[in-house]
Protein backbone atom coordinates (compact mmCIF):
# COMPACT_ATOMS: atom_id res chain seq x y z
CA UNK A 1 28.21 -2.91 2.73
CA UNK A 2 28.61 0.78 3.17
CA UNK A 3 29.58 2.88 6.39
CA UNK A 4 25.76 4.18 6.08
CA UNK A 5 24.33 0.99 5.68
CA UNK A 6 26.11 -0.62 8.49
CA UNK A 7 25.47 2.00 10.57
CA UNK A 8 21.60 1.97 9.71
CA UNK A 9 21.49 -1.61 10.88
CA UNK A 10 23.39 -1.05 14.12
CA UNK A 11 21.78 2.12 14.81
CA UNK A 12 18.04 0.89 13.44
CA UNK A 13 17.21 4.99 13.07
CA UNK A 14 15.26 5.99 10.47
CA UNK A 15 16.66 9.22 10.69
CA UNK A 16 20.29 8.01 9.99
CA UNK A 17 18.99 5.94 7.36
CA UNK A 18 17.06 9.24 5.75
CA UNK A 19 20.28 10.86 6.34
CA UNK A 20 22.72 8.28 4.47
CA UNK A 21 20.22 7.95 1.34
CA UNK A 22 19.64 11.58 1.15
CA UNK A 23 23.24 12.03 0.77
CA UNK A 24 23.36 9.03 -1.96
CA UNK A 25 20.30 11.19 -3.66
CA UNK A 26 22.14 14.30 -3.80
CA UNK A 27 25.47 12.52 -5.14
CA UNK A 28 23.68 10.86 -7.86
CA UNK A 29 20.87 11.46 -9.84
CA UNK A 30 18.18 14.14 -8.30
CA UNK A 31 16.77 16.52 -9.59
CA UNK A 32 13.33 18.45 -9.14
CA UNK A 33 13.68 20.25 -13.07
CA UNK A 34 10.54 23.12 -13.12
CA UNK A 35 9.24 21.93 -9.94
CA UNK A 36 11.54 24.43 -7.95
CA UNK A 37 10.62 27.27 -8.93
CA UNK A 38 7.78 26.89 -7.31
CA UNK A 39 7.21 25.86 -3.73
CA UNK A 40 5.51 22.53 -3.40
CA UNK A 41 2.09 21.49 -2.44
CA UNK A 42 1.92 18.34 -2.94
CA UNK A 43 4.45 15.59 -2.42
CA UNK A 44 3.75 12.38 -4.25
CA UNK A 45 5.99 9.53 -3.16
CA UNK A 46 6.30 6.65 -5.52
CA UNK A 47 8.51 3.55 -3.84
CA UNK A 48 9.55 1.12 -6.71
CA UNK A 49 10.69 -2.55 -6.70
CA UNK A 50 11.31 -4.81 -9.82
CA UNK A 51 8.97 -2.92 -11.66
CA UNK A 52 10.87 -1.05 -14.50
CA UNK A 53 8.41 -0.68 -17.08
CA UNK A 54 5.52 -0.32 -14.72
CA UNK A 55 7.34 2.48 -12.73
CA UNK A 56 8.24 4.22 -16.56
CA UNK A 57 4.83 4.16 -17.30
CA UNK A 58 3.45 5.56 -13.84
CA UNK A 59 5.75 8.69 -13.94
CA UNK A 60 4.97 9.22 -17.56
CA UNK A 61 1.07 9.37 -16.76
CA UNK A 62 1.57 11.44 -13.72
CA UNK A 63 3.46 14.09 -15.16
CA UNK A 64 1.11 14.32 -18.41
CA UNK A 65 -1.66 14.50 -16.31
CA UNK A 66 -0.66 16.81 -13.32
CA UNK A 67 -1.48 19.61 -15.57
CA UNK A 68 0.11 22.79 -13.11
CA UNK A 69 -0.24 21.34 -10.50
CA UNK A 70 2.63 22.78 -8.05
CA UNK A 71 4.44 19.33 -6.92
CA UNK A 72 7.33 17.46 -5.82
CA UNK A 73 7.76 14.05 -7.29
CA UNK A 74 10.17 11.63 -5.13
CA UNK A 75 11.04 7.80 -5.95
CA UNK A 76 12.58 5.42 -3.50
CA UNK A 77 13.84 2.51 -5.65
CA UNK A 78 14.15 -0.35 -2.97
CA UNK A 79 17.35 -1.99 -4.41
CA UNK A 80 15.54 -3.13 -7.35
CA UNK A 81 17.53 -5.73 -9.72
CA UNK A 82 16.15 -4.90 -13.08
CA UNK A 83 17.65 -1.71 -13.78
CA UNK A 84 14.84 0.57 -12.42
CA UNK A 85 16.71 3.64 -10.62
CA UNK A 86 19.38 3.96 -14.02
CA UNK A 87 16.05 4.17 -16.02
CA UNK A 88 13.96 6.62 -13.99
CA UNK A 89 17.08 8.74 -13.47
CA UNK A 90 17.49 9.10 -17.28
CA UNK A 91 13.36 9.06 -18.23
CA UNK A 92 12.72 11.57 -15.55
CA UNK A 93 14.84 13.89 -13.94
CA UNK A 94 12.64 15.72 -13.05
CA UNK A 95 11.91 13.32 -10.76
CA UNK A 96 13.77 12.84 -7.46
CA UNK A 97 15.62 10.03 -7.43
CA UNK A 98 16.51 7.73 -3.80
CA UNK A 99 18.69 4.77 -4.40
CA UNK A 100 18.10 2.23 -1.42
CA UNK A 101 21.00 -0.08 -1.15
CA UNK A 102 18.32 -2.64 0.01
CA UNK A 103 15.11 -3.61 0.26
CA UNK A 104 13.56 -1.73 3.15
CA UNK A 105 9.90 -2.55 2.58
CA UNK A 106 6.77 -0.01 1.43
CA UNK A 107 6.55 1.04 5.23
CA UNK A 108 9.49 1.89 5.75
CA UNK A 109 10.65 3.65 2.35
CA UNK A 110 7.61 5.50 2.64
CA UNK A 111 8.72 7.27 5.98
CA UNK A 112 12.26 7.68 4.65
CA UNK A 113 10.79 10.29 2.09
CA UNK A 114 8.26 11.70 4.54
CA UNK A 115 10.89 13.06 6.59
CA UNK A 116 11.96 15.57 3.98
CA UNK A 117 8.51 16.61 3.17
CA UNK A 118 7.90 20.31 3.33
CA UNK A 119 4.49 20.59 1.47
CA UNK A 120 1.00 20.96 3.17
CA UNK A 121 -0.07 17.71 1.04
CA UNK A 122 1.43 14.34 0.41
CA UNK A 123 0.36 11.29 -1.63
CA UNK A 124 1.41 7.43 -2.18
CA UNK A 125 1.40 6.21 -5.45
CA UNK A 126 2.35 2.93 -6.53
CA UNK A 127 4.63 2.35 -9.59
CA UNK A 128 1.56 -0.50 -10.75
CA UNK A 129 -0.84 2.34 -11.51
CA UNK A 130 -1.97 5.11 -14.60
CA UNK A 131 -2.91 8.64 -13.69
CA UNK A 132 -5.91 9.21 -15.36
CA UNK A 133 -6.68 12.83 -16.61
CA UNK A 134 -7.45 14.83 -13.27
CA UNK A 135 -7.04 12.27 -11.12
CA UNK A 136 -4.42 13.94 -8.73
CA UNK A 137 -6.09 18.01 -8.77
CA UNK A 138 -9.60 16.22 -8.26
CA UNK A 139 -8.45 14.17 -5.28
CA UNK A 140 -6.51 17.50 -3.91
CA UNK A 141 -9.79 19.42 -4.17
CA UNK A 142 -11.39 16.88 -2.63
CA UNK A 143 -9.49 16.39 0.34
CA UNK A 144 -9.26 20.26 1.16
CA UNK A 145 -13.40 20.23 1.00
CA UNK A 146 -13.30 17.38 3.31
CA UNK A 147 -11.03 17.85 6.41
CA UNK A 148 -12.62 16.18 8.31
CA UNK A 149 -11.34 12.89 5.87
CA UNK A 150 -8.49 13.06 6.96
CA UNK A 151 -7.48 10.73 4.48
CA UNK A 152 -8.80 10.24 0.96
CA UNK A 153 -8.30 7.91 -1.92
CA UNK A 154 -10.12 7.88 -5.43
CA UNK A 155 -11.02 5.09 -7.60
CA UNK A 156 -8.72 2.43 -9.42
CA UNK A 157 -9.64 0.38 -12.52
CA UNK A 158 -7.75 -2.44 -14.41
CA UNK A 159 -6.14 -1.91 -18.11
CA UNK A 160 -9.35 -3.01 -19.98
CA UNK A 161 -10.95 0.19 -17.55
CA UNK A 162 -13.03 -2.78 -15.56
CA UNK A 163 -13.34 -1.67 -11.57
CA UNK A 164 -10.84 -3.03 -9.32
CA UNK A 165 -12.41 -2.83 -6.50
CA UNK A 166 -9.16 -2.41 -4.24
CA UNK A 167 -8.96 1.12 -3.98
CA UNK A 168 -10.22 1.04 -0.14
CA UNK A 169 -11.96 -1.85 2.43
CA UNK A 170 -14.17 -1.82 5.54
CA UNK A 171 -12.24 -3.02 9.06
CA UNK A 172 -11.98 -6.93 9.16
CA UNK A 173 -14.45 -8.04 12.31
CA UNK A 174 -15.12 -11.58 13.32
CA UNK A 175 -17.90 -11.72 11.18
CA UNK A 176 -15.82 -10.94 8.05
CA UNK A 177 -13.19 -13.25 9.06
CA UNK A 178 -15.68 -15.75 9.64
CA UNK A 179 -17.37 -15.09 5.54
CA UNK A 180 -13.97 -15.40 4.38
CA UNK A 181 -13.35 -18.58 5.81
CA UNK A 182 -16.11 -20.32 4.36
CA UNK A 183 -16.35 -18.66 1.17
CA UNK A 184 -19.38 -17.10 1.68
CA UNK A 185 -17.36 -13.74 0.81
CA UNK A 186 -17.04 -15.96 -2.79
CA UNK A 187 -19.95 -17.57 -3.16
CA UNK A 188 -21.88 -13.26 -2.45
CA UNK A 189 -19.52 -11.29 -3.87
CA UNK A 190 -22.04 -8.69 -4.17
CA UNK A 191 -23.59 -8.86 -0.86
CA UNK A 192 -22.30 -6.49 1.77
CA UNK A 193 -23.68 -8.58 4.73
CA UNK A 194 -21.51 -11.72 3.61
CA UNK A 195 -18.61 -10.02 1.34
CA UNK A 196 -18.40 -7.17 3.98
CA UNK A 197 -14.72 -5.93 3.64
CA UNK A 198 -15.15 -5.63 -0.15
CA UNK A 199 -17.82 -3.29 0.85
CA UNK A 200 -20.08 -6.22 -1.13
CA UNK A 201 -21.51 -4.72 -4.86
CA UNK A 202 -20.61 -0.85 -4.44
CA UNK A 203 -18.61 0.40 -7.36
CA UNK A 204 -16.97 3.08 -5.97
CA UNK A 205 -18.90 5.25 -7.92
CA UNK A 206 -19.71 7.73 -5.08
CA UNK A 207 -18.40 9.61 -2.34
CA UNK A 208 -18.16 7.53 0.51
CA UNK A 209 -16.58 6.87 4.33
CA UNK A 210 -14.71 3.92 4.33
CA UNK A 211 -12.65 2.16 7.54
CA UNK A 212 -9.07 1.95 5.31
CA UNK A 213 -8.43 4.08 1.87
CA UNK A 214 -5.07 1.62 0.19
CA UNK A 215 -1.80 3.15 -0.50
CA UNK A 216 -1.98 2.57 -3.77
CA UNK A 217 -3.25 5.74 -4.06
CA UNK A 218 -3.51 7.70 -0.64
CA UNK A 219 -3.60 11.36 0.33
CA UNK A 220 -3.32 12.78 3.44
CA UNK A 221 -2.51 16.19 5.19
CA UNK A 222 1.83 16.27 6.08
CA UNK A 223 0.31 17.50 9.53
CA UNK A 224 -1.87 14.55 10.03
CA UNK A 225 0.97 12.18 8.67
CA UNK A 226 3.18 13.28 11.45
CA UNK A 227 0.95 13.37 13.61
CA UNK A 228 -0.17 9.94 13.65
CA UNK A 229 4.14 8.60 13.06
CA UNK A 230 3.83 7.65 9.38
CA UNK A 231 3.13 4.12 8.64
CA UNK A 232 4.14 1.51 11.42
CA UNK A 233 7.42 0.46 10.29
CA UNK A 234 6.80 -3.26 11.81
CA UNK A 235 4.48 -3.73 8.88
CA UNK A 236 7.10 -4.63 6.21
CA UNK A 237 4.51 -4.98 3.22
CA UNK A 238 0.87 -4.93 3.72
CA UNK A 239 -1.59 -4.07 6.01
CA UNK A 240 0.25 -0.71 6.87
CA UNK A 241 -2.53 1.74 5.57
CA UNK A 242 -5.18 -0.09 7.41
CA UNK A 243 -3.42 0.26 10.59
CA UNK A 244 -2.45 4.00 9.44
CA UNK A 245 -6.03 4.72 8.67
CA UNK A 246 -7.70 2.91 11.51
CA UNK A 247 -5.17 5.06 13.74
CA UNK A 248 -6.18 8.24 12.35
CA UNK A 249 -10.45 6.71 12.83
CA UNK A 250 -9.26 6.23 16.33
CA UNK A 251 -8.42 10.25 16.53
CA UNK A 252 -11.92 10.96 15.05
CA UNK A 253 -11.19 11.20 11.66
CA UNK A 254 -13.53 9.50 8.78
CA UNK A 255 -11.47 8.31 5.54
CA UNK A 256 -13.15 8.60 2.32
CA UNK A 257 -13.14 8.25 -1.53
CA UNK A 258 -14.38 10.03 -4.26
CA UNK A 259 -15.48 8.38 -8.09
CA UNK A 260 -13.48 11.92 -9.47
CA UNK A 261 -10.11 10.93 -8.92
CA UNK A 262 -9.48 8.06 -10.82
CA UNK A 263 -6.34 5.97 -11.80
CA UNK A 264 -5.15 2.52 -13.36
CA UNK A 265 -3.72 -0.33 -10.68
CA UNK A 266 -2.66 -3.43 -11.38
CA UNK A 267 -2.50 -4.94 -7.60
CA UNK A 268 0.69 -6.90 -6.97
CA UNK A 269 2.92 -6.09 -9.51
CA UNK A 270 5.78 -6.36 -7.04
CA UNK A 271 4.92 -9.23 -5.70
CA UNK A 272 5.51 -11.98 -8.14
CA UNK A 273 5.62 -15.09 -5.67
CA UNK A 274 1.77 -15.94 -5.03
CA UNK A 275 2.71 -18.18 -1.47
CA UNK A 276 4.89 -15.52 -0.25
CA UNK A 277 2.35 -12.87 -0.95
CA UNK A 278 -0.37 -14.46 1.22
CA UNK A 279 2.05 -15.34 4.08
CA UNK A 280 2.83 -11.64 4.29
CA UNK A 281 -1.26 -10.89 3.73
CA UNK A 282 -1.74 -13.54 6.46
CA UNK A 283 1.18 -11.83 9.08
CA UNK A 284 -0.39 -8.38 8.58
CA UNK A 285 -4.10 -9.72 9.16
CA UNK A 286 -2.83 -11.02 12.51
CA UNK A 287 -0.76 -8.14 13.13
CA UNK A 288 -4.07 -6.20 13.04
CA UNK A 289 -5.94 -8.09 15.13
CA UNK A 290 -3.83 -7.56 17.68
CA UNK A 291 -3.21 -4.17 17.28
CA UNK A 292 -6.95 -2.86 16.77
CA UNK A 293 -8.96 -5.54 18.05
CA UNK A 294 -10.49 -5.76 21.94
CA UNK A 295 -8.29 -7.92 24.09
CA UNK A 296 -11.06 -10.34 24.61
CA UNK A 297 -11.45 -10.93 20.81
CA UNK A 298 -7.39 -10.99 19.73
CA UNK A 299 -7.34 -15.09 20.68
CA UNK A 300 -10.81 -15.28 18.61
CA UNK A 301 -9.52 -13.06 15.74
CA UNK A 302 -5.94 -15.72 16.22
CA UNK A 303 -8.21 -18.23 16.43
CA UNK A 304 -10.30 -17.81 12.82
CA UNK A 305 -6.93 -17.12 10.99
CA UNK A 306 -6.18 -20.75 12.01
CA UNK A 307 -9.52 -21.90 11.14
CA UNK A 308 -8.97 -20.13 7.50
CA UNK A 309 -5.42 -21.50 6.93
CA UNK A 310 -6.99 -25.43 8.11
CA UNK A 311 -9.92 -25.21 6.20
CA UNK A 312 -8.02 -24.40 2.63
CA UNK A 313 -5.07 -26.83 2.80
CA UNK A 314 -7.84 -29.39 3.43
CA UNK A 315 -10.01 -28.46 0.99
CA UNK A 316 -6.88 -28.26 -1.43
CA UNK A 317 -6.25 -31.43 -0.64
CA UNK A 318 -9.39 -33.03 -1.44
CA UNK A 319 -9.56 -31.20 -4.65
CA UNK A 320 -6.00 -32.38 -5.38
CA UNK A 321 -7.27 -35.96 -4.42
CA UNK A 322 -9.96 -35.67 -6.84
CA UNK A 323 -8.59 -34.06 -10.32
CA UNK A 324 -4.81 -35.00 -9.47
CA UNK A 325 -3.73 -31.03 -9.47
CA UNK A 326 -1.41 -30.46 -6.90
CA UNK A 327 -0.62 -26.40 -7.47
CA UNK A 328 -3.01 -25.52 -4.84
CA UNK A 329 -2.30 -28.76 -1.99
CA UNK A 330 1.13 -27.57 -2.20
CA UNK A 331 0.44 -23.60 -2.09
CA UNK A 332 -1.75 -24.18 0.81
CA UNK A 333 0.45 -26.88 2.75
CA UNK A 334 3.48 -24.37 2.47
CA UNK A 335 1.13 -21.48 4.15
CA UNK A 336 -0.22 -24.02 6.86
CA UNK A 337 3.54 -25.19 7.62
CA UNK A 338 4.59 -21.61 8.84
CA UNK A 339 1.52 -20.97 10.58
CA UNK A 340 3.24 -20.37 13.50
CA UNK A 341 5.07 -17.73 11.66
CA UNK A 342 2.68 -15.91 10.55
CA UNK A 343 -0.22 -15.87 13.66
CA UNK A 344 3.03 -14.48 15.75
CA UNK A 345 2.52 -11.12 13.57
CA UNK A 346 5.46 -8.64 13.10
């Protein structure tokens, strides 16, 4: 382990941590090419893990599509073990490049870069998406027409151009829980009453106020960024731009998204480990509950997470009972056996 690294874990400063890479960034590959000759706007951070190809693709799109749009491009590669920082480093250099020597999360890596930001503007992008043509001076526009935002995100499709309706939610409420823990959020996927996180049949084919724009593909003022602390680092992976954005509601502000500023996502594309993914889902869900939630409702909110973790291992294991597949029983059993984990939150 390195002086810096040791040092970040005994100091547990983000600051000292921004400090150490930033010196790894300037020693190996960074570079800002055309950008710096002229001062930024816009920063887009892109934080990469395992996703080579993905990440390739992502930067390719963006700068085809930026047009001249005045920006500063930064990736944090989170010690990724398929060769993704060499790549980017020789693909783009026109790209800066931050080596993590570990995994530090999306929060987390996402503050790191945000600490060096000295445009007005800054936006997350994931390395799982596609800039489409406009997509980033359309959602700029946007946001400076709509202050009062305070945070804006566009409008993601799949690869075959199909909506993926993950660009941005409504809050989770009892009621919500409650539809997702019976499957009524399945069985109406259209229905806003009983799919009402999903924001039920809307296409995201207007502008619109929503309760949490995704990080996928999030802009927001540097101002308002600091202002509100970044993401809360507790929230290793997922969940973090709910909390962000229900933080910035609680300050008066009204997130939105707009149909002009579209892009490709995949959803998951670092996350390759399908139990793993919804015991972090499940920790962050909790972790909101108690953060956002009434105090008289946390021990309900506790309380229906419980409910939804009972009901599908024993509905897995009926099914399981029944056609002799097991995939699910087992998936389910593994996320009921760390429940205590996980309805602890960060």
């Amino acid at each position: 382990m390195s002086l810096c690294a040791a040092a970040g874990r005994v100091q547990g400063s983000v600051s000292w941590r921004w400090a150490c890479f930033r010196g790894k960034m300037m020693n190996s590959s960074s570079s800002v090419g055309s950008q710096a000759t002229t001062p930024a706007e816009l920063t887009i951070i892109i934080v990469s893990y395992n996703t080579r190809e993905l990440t390739l693709k992502c930067l390719e799109t963006l700068f085809a599509e930026a047009g001249d749009l005045a920006m500063r491009v930064v990736v944090l590669d989170n010690a990724s073990a398929d060769g993704s920082a060499d790549a980017i480093a020789s693909r783009f250099p026109q790209a800066e490049l931050i080596r993590s020597p570990e995994n530090i999360g999306f929060a987390r890596a996402n503050n790191l870069v945000a600490e060096s930001i000295t445009s007005e503007w800054m936006l997350l992008l994931n390395p799982d998406t596609e800039v489409h043509p406009g997509a980033i001076a359309n959602l700029l526009a946007f946001s400076k027409a709509h202050p009062e935002a305070g945070i804006t995100g566009g409008r993601t499709v799949f690869p075959d151009g199909s909506l993926n309706i993950a660009s941005c939610w409504k809050r989770m409420t009892p009621w919500s829980l409650f539809c997702s823990t019976f499957w009524l959020t399945n069985l109406f996927p259209k229905s806003a009453f009983f799919n009402p996180e999903a924001i039920g049949g809307w296409r995201r084919d207007t502008v619109r106020r929503v309760d949490i724009v995704v990080g996928c593909f999030l802009m927001i003022p540097t101002a308002l960024w600091r202002k509100l602390g970044g993401f809360d680092s507790r929230y290793f992976m997922y969940g973090e731009e709910a909390d962000l954005c229900l933080r910035a509601s609680s300050m008066g502000f009204q997130p939105m998204i707009t149909p002009d500023a579209q892009i490709m996502h995949l959803v998951g594309a670092s996350s390759t480990k399908r139990t793993d993914k919804v015991l972090r889902v499940a920790k962050a869900k909790t972790t909101l509950i108690r953060d956002h939630w009434s105090k008289l409702l946390i021990p309900l909110g506790v309380a229906q997470m419980w409910l939804w973790a009972a009901v599908r291992r024993i509905g897995s294991a009926i099914v399981a009972s029944l056609t002799g597949k097991t995939e699910q029983r087992d998936h389910w059993a593994m996320i009921w056996k760390q429940r205590r984990d996980w309805l602890a939150g960060y």
